[in-house]
N, C-alpha and C. Protein backbone atom coordinates (compact mmCIF):
# COMPACT_ATOMS: atom_id res chain seq x y z
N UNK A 1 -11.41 117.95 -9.16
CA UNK A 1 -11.63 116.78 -8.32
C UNK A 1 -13.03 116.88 -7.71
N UNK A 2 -13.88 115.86 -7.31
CA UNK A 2 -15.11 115.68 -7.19
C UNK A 2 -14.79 115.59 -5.87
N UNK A 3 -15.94 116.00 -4.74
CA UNK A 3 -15.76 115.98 -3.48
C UNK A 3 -17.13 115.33 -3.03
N UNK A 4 -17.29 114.43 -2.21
CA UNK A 4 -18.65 113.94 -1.42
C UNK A 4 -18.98 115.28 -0.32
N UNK A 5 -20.19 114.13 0.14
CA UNK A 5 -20.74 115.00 1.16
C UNK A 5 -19.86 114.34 2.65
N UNK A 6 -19.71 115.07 3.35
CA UNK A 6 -19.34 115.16 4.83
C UNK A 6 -19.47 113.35 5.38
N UNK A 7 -20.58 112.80 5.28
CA UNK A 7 -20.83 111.70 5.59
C UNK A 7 -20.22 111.04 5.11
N UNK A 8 -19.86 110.87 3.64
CA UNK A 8 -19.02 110.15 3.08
C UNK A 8 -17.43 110.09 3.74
N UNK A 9 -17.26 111.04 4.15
CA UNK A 9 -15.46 111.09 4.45
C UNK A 9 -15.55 110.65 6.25
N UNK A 10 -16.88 110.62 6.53
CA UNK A 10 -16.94 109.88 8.02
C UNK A 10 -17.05 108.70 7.69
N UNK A 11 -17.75 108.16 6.96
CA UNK A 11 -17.77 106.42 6.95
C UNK A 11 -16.34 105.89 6.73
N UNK A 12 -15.77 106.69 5.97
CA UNK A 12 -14.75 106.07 5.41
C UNK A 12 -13.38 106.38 6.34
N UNK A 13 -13.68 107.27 7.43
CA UNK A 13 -12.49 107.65 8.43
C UNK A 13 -13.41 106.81 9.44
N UNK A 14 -14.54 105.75 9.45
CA UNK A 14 -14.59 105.00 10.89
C UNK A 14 -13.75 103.70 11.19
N UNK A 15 -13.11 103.42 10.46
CA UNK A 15 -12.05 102.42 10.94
C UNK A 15 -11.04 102.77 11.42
N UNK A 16 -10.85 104.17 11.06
CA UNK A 16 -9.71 105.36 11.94
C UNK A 16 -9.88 105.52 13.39
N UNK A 17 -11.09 106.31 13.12
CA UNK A 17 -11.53 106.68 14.53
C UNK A 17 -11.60 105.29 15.72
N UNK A 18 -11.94 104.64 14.87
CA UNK A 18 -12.26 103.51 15.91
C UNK A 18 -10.47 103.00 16.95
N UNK A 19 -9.76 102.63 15.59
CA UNK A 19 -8.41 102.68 16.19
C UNK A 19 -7.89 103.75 17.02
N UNK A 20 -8.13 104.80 16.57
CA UNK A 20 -8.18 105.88 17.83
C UNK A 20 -8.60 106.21 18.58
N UNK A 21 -9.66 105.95 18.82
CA UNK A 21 -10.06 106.30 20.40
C UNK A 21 -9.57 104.66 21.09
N UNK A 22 -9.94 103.39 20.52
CA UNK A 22 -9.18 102.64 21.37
C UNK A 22 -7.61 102.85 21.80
N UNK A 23 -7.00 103.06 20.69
CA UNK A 23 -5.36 103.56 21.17
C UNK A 23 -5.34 104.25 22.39
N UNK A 24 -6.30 105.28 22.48
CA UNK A 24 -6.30 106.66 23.85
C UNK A 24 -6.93 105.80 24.86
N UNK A 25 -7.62 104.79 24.96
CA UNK A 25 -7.91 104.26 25.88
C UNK A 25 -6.73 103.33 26.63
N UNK A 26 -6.15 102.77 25.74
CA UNK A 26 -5.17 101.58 26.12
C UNK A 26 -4.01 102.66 27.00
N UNK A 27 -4.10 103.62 26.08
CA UNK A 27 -2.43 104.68 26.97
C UNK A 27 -3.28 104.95 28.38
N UNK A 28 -4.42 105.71 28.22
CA UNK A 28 -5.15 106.18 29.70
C UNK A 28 -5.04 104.92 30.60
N UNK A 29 -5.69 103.73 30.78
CA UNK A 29 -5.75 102.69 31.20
C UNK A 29 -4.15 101.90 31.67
N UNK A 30 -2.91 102.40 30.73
CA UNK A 30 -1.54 102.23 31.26
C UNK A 30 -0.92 103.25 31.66
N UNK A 31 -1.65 104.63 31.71
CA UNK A 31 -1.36 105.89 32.61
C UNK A 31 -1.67 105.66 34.13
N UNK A 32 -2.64 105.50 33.89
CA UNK A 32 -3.22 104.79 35.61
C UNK A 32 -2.96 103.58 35.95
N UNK A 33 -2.17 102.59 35.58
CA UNK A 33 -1.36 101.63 36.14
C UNK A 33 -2.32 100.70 36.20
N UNK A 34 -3.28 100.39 35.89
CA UNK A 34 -4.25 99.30 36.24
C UNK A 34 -4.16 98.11 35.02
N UNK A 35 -3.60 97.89 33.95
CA UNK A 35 -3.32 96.84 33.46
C UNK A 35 -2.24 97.28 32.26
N UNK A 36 -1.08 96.73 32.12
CA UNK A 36 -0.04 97.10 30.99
C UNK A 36 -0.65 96.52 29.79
N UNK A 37 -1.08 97.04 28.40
CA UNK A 37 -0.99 96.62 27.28
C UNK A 37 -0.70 97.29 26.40
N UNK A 38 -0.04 97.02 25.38
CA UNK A 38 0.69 97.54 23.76
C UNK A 38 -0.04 98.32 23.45
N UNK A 39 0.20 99.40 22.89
CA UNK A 39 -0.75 100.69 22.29
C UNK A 39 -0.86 99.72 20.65
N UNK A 40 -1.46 100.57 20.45
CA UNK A 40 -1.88 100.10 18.23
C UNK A 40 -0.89 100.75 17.60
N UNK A 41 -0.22 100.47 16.63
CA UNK A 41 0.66 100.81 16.05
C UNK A 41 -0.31 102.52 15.18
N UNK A 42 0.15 103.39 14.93
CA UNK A 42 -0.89 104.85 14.71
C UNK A 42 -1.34 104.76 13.35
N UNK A 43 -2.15 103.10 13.32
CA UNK A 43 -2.64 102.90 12.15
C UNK A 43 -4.35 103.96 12.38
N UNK A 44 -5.03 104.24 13.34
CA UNK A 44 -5.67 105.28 13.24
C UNK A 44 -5.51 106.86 12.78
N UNK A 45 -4.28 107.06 13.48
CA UNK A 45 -3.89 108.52 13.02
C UNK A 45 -3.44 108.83 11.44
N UNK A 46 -2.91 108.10 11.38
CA UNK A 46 -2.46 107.17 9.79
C UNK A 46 -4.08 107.48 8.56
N UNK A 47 -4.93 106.59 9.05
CA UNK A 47 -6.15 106.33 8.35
C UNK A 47 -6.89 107.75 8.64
N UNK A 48 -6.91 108.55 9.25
CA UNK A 48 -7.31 109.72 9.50
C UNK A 48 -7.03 110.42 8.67
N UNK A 49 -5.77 111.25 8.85
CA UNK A 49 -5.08 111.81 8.14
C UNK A 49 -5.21 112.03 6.68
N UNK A 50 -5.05 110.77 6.03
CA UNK A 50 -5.32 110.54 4.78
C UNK A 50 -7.04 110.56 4.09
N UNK A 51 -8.07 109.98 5.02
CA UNK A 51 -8.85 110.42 4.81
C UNK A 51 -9.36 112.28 4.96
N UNK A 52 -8.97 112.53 5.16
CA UNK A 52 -8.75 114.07 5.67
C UNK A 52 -8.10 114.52 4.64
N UNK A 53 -6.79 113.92 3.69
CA UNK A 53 -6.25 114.79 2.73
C UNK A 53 -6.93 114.55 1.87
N UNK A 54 -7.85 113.44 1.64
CA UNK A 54 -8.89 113.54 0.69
C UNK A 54 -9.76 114.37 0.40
N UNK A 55 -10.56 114.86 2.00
CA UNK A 55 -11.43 115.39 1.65
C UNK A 55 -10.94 117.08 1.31
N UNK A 56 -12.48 118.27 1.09
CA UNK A 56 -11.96 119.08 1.05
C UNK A 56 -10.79 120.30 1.84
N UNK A 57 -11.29 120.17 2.86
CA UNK A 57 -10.97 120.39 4.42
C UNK A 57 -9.20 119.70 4.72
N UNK A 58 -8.35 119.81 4.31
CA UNK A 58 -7.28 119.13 4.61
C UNK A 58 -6.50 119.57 5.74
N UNK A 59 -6.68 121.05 6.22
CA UNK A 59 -5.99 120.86 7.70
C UNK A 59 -6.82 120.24 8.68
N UNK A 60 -7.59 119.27 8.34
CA UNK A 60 -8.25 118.60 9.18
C UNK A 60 -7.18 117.03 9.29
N UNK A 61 -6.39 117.21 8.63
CA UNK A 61 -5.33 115.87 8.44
C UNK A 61 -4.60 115.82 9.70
N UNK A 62 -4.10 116.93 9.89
CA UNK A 62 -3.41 117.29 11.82
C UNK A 62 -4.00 116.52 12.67
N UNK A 63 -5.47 116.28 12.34
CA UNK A 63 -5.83 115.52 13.61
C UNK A 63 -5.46 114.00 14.08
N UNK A 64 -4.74 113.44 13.15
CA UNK A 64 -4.12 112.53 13.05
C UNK A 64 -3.28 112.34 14.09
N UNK A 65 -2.03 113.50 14.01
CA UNK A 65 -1.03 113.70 14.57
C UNK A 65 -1.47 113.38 16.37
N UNK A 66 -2.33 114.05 16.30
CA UNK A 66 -2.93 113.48 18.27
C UNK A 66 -3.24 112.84 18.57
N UNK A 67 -2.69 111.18 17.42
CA UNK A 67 -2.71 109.87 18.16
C UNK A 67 -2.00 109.59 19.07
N UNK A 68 -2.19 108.88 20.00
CA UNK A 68 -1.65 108.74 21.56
C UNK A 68 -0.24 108.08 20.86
N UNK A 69 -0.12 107.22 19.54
CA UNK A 69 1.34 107.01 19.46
C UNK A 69 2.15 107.89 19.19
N UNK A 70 1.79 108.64 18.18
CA UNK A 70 3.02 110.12 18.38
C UNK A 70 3.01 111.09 19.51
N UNK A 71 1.72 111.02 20.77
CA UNK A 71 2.61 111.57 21.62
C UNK A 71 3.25 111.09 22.21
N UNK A 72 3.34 109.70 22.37
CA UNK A 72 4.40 108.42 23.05
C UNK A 72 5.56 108.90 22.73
N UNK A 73 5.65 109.08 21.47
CA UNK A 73 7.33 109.39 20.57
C UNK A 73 7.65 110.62 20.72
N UNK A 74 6.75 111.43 20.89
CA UNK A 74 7.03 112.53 21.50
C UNK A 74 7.54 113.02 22.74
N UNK A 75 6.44 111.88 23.84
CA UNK A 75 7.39 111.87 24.88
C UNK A 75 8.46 111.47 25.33
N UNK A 76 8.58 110.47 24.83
CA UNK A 76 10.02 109.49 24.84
C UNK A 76 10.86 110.71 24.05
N UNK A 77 11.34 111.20 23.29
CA UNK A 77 11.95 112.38 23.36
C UNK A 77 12.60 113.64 24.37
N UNK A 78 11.20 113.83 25.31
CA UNK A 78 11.21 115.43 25.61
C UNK A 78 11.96 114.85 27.24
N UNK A 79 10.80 113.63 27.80
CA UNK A 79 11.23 113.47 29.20
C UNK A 79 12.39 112.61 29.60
N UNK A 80 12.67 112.59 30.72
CA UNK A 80 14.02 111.36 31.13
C UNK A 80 13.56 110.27 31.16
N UNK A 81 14.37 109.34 31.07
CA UNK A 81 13.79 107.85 31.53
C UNK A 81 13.86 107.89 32.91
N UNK A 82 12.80 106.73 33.30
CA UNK A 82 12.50 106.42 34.52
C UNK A 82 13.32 105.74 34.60
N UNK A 83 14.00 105.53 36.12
CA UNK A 83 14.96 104.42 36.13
C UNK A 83 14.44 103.72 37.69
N UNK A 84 14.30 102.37 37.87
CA UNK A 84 13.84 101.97 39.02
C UNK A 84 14.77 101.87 39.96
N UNK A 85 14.61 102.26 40.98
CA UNK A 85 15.81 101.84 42.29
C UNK A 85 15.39 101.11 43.30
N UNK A 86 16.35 100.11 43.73
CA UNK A 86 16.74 99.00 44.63
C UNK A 86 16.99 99.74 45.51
N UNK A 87 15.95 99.51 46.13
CA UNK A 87 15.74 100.09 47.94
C UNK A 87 16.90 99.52 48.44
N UNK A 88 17.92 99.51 49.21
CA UNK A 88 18.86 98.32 50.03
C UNK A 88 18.40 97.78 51.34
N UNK A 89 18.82 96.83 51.62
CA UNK A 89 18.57 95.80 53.05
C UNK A 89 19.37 96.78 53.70
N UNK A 90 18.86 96.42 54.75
CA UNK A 90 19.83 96.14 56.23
C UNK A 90 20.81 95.09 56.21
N UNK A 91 20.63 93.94 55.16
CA UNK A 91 21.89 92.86 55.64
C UNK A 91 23.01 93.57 53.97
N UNK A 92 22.03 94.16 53.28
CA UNK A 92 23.28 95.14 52.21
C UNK A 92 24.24 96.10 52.54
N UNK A 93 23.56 96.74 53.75
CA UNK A 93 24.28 97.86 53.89
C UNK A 93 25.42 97.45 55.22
N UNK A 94 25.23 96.79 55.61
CA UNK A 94 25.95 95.89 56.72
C UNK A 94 27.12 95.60 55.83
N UNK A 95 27.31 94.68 54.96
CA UNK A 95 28.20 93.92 54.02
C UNK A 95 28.90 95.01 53.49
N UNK A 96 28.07 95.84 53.04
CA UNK A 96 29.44 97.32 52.14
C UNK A 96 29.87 98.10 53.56
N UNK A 97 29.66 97.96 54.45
CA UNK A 97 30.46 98.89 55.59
C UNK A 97 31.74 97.65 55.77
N UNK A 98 31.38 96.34 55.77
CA UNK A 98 32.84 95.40 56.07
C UNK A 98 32.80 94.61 57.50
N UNK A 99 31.74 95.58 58.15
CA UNK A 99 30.94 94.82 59.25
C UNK A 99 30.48 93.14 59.55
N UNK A 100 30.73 92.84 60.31
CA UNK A 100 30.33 91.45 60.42
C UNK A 100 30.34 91.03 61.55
N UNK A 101 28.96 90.13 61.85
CA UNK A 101 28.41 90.22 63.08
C UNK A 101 28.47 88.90 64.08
């Protein structure tokens, strides 16, 4: 198999990269709560990867794997769900004692 030079397997992993570092931005940016939007589906880590099993260098394909969507799926795995709680009133907690005023 014929192998390019280095540059070659970067041009052709920049539509990767590009999806990936935006992906890591969109999670950082909904880590810090300042605007909710959809991550990219890990069509970067995806396009990485494969460019990577192309080239000679193939445990360079892993780097894929540290798209912010598989650690999503990763986390959604390991941690609990958040669950939100309903602070109660004063006129709630009145009503479940049977109280009435």
């Amino acid at each position: 198999m014929q192998y390019y030079s280095f540059w070659t397997y970067l041009l052709m992993a920049a539509p990767g990269i590009i999806f990936y570092v935006v992906n890591w931005a969109i999670f950082i940016n909904n880590s810090l709560g300042k605007k909710w939007s959809s991550n990219i589906p890990p069509l970067g880590g995806f396009w990485i990867s494969v460019v990577c099993l192309l080239s000679p260098v193939k445990l360079l394909a892993l780097i894929g794997l540290t798209d912010a969507f598989f650690v999503l799926v990763v986390m959604c795995f390991i941690l609990p769900p958040k669950t939100e709680e309903q602070p109660e009133t004063s006129e709630d907690s009145d009503d479940a004692d049977g109280k009435e005023e």
